[in-house]
PDB file of N, CA and C in Angstrom:
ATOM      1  N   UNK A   1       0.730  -4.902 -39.393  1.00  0.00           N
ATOM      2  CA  UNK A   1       1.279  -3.739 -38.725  1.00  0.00           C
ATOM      3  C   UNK A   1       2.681  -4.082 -38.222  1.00  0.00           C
ATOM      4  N   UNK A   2       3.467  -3.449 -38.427  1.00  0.00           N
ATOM      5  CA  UNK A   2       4.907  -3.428 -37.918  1.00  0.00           C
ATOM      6  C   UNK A   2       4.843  -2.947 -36.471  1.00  0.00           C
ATOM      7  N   UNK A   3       5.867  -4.047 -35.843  1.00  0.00           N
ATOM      8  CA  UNK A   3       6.461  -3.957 -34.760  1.00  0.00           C
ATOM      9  C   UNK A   3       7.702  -2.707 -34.495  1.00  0.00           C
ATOM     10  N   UNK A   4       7.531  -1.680 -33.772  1.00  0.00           N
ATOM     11  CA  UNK A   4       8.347  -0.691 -33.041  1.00  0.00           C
ATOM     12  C   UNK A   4       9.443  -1.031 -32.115  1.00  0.00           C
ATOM     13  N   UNK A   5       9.982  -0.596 -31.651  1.00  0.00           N
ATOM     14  CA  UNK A   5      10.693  -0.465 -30.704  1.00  0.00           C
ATOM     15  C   UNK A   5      12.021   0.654 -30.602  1.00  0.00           C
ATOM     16  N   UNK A   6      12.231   1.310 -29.659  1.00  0.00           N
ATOM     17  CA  UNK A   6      13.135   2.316 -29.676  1.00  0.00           C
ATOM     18  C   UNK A   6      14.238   1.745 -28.072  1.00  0.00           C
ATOM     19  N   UNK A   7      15.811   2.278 -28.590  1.00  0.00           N
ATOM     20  CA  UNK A   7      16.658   1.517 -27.852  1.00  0.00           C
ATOM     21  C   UNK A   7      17.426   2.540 -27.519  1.00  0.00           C
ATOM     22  N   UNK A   8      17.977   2.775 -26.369  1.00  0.00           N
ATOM     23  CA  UNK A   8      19.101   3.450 -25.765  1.00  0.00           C
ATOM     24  C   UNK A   8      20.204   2.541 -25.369  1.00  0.00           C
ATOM     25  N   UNK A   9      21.201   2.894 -26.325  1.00  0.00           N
ATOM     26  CA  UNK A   9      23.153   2.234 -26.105  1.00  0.00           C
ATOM     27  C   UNK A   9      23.868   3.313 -25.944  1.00  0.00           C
ATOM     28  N   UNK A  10      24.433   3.508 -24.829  1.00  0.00           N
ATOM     29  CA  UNK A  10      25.575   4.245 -24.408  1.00  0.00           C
ATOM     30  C   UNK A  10      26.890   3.640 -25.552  1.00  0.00           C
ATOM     31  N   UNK A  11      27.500   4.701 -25.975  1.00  0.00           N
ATOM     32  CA  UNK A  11      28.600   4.187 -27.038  1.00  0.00           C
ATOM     33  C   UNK A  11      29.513   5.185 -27.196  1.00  0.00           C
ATOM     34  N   UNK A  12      30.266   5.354 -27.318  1.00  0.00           N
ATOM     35  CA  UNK A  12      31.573   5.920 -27.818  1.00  0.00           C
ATOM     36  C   UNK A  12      31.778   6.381 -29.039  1.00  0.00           C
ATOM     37  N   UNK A  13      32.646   7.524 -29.989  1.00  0.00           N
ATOM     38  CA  UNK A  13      32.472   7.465 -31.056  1.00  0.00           C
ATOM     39  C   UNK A  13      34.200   8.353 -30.789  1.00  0.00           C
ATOM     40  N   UNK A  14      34.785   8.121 -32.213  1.00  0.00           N
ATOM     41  CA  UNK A  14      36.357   8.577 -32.307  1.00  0.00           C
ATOM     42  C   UNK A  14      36.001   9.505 -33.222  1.00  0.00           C
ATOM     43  N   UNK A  15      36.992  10.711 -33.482  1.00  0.00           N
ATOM     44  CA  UNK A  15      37.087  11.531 -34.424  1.00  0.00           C
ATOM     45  C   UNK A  15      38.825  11.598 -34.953  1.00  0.00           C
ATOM     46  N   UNK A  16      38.909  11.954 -35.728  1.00  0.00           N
ATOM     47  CA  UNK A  16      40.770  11.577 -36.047  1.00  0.00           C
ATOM     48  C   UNK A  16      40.654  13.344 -35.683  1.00  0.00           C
ATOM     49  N   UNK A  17      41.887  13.849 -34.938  1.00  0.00           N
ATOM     50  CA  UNK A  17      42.233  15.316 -35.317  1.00  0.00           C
ATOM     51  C   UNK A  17      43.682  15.178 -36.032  1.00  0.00           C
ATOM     52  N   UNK A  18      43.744  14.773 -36.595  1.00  0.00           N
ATOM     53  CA  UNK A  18      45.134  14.639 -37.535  1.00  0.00           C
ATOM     54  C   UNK A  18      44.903  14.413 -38.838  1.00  0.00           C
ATOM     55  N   UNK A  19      45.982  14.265 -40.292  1.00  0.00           N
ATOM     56  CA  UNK A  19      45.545  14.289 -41.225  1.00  0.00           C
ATOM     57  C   UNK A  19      46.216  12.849 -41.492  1.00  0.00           C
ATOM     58  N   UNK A  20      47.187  12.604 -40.446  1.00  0.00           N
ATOM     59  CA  UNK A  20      48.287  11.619 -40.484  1.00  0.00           C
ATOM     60  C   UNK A  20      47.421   9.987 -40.181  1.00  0.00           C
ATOM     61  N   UNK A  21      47.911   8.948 -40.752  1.00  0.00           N
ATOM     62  CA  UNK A  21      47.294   7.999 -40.523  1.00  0.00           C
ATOM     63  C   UNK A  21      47.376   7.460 -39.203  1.00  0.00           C
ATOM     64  N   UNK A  22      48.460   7.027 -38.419  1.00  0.00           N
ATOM     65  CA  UNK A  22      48.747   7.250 -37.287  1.00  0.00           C
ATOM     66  C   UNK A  22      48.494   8.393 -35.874  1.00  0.00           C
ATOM     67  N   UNK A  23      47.633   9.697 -36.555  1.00  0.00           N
ATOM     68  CA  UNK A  23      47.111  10.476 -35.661  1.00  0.00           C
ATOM     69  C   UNK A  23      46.756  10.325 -34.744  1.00  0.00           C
ATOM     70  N   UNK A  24      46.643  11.232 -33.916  1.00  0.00           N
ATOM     71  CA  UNK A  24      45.775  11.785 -32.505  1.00  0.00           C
ATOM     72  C   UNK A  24      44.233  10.883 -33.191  1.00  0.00           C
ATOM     73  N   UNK A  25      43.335  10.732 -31.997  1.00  0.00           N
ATOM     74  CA  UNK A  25      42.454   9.737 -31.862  1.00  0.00           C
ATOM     75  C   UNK A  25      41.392  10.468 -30.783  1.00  0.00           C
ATOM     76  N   UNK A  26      40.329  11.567 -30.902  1.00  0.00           N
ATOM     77  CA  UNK A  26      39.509  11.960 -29.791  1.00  0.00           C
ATOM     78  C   UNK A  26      38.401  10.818 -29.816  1.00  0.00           C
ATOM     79  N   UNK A  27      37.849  10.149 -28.146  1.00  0.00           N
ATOM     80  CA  UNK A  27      37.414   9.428 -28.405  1.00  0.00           C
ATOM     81  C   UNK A  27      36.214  10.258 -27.037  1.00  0.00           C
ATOM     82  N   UNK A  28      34.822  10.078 -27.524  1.00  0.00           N
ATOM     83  CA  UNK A  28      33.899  11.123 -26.490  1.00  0.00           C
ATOM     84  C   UNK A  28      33.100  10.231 -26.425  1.00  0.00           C
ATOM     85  N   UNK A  29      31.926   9.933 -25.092  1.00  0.00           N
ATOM     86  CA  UNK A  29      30.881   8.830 -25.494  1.00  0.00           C
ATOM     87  C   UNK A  29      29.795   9.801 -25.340  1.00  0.00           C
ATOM     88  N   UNK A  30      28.970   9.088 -25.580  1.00  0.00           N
ATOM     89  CA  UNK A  30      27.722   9.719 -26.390  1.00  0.00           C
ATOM     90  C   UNK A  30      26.300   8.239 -25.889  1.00  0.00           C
ATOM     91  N   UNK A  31      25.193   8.646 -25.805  1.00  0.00           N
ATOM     92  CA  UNK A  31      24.065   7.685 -26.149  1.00  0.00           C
ATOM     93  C   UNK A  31      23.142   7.565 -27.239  1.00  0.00           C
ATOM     94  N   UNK A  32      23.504   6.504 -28.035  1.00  0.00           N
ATOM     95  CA  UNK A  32      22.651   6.607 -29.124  1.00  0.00           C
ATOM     96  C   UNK A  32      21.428   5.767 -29.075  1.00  0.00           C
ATOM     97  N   UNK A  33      20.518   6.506 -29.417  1.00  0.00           N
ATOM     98  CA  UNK A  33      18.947   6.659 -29.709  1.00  0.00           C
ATOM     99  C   UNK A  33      18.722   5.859 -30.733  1.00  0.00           C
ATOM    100  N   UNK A  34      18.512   4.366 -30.743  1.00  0.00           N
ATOM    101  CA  UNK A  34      18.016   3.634 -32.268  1.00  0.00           C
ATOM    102  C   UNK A  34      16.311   3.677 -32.292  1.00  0.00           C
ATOM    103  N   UNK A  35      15.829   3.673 -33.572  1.00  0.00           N
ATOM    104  CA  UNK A  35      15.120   3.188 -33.946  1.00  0.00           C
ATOM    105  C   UNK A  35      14.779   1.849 -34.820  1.00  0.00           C
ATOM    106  N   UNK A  36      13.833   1.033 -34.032  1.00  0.00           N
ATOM    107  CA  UNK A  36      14.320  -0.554 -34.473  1.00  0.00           C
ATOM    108  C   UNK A  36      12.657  -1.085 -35.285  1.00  0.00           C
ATOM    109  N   UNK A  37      12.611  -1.019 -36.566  1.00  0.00           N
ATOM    110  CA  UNK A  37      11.527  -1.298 -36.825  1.00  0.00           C
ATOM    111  C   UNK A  37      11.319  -2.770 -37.273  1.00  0.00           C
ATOM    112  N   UNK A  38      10.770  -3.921 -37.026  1.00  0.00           N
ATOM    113  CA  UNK A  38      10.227  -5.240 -37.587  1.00  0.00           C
ATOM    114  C   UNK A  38      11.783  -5.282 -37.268  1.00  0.00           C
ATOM    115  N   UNK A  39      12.619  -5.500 -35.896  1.00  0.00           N
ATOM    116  CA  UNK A  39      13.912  -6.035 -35.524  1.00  0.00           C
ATOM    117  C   UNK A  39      15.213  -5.469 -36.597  1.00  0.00           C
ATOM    118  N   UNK A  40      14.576  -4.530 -37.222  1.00  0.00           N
ATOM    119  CA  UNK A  40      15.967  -3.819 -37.904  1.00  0.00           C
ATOM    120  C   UNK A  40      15.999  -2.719 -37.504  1.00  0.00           C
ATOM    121  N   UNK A  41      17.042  -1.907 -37.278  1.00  0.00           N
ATOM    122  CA  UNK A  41      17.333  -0.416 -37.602  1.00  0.00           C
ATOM    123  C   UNK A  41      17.023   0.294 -37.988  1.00  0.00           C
ATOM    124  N   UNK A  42      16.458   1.299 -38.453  1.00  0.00           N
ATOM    125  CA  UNK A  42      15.828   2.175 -39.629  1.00  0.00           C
ATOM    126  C   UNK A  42      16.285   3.334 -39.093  1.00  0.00           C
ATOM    127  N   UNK A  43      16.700   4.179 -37.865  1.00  0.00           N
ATOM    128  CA  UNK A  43      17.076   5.300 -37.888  1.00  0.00           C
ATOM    129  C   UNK A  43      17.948   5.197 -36.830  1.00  0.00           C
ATOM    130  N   UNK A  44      19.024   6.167 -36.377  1.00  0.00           N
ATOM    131  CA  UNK A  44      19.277   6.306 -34.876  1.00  0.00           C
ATOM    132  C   UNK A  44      20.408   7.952 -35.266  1.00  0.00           C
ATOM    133  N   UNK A  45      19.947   8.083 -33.650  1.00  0.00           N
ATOM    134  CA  UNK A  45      20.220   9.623 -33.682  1.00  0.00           C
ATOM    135  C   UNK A  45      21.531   9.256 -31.890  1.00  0.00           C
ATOM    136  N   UNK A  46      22.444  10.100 -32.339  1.00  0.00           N
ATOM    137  CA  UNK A  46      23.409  10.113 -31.033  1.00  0.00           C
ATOM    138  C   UNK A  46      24.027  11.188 -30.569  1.00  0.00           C
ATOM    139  N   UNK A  47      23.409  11.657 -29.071  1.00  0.00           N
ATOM    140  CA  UNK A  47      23.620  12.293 -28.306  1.00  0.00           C
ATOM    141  C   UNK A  47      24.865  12.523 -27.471  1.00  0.00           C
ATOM    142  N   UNK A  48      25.718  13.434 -27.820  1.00  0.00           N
ATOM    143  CA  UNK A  48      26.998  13.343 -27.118  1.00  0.00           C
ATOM    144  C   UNK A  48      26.520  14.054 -25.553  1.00  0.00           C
ATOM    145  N   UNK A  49      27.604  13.107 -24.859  1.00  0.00           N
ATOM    146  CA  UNK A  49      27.196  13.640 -23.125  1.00  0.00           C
ATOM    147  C   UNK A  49      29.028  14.056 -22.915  1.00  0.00           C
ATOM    148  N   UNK A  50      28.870  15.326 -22.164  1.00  0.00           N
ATOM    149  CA  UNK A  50      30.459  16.062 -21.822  1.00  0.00           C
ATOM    150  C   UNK A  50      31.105  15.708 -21.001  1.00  0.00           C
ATOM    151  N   UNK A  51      31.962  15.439 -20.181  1.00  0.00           N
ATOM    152  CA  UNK A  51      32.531  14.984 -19.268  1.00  0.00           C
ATOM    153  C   UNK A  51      31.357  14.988 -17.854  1.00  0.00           C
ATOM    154  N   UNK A  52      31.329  16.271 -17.939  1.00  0.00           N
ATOM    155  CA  UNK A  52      30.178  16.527 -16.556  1.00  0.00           C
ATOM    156  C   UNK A  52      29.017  16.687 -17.236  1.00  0.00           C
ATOM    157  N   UNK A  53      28.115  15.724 -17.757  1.00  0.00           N
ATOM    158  CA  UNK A  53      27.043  16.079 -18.556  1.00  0.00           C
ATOM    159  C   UNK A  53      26.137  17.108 -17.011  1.00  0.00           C
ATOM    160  N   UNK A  54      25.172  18.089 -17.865  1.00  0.00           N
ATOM    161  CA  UNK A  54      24.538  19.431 -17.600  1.00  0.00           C
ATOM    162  C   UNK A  54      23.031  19.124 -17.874  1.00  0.00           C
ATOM    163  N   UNK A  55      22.656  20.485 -17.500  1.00  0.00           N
ATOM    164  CA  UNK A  55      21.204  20.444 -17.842  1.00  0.00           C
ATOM    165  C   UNK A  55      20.804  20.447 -19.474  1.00  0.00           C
ATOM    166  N   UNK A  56      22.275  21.120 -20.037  1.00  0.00           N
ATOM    167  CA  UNK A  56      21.728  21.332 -21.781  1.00  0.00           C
ATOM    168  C   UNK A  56      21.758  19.671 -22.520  1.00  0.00           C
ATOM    169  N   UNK A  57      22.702  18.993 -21.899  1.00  0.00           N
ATOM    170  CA  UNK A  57      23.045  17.630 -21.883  1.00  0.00           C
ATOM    171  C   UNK A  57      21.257  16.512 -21.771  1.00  0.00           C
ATOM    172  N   UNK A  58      21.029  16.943 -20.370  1.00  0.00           N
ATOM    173  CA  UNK A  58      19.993  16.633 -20.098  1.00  0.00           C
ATOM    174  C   UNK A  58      18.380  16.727 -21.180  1.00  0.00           C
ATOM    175  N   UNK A  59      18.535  17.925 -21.239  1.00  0.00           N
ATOM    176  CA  UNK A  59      17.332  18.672 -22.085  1.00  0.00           C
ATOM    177  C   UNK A  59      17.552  17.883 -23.525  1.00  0.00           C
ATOM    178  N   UNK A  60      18.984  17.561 -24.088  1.00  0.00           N
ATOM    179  CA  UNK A  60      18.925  16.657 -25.352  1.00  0.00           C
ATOM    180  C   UNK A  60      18.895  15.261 -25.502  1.00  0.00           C
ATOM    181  N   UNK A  61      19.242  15.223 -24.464  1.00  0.00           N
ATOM    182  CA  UNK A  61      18.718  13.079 -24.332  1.00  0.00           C
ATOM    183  C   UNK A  61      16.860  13.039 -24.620  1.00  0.00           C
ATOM    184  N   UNK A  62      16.257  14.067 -23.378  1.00  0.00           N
ATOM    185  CA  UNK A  62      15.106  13.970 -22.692  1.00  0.00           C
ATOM    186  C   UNK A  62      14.409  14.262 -24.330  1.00  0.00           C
ATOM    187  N   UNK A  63      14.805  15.229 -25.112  1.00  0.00           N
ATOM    188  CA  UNK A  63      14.088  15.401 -26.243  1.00  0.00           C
ATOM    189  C   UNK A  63      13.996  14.522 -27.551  1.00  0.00           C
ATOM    190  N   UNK A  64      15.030  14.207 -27.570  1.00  0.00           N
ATOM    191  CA  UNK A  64      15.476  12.963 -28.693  1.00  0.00           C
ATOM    192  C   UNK A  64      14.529  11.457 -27.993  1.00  0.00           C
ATOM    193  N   UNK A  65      14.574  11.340 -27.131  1.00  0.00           N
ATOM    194  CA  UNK A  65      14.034   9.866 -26.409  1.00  0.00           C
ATOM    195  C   UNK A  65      12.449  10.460 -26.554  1.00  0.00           C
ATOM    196  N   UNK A  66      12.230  11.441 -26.374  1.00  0.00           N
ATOM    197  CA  UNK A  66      10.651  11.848 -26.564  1.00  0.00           C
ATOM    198  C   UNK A  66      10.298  11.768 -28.024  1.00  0.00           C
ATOM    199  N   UNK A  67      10.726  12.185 -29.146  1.00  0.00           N
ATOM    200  CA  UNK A  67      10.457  12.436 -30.103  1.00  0.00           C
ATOM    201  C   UNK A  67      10.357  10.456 -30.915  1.00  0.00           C
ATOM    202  N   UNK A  68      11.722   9.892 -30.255  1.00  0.00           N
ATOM    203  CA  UNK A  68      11.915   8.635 -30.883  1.00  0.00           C
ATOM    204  C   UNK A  68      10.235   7.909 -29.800  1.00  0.00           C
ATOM    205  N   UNK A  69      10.216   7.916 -28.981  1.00  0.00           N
ATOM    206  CA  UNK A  69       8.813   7.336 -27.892  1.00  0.00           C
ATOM    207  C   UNK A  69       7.452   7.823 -28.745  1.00  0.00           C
ATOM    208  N   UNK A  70       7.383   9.373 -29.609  1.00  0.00           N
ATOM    209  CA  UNK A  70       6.274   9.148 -30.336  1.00  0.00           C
ATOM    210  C   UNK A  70       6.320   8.254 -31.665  1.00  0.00           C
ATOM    211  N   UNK A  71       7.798   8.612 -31.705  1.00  0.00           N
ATOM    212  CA  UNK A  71       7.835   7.651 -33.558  1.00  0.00           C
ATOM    213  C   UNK A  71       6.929   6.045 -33.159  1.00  0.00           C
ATOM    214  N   UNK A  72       7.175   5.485 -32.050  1.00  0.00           N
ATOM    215  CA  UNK A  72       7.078   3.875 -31.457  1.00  0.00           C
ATOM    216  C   UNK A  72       5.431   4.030 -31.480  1.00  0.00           C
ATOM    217  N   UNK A  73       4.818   4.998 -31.087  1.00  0.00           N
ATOM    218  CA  UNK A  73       3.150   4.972 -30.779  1.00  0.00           C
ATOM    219  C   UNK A  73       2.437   5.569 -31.882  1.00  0.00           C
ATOM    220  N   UNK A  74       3.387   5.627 -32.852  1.00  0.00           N
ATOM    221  CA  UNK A  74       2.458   6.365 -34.531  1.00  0.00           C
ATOM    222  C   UNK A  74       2.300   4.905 -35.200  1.00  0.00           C
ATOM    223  N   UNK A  75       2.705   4.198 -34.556  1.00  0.00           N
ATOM    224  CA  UNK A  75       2.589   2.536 -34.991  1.00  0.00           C
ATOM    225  C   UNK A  75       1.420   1.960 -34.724  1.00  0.00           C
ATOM    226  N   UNK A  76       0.988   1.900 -33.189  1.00  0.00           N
ATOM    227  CA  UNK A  76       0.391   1.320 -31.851  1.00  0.00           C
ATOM    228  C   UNK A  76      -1.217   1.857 -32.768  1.00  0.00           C
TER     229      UNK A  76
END
């Protein structure tokens, strides 16, 4: 039986808004949701949080971390 585990990393992610190589640079952080099966990776999903993260903010961490918490006990 394979070993589970699910991980929360606060991380950052850039988007270019330019076409120019030297462009503008938006940089937003976000928490990403891994899924770590037998110590590798196999999925991860990332949740952007807004400056003033909210309740809609809230409601998508809380659901993504629920959904990845059953993936970990379909193992168990």
């Amino acid at each position: 039986m394979s070993e589970r585990q699910v991980r929360l990393v606060v991380t950052s992610r850039e988007v270019s808004i330019s076409a120019e190589p030297e462009g503008e640079v938006l940089r937003y952080t976000g928490i990403c949701v891994v899924h770590v099966e037998d110590g590798r990776p196999v999925e991860q999903t990332w949740v952007p949080l807004g400056a003033t993260p909210g309740f809609a903010d809230d409601e998508a961490l809380i659901a993504t971390w629920r959904a990845a918490l059953q993936w970990r006990q379909a193992c168990a």
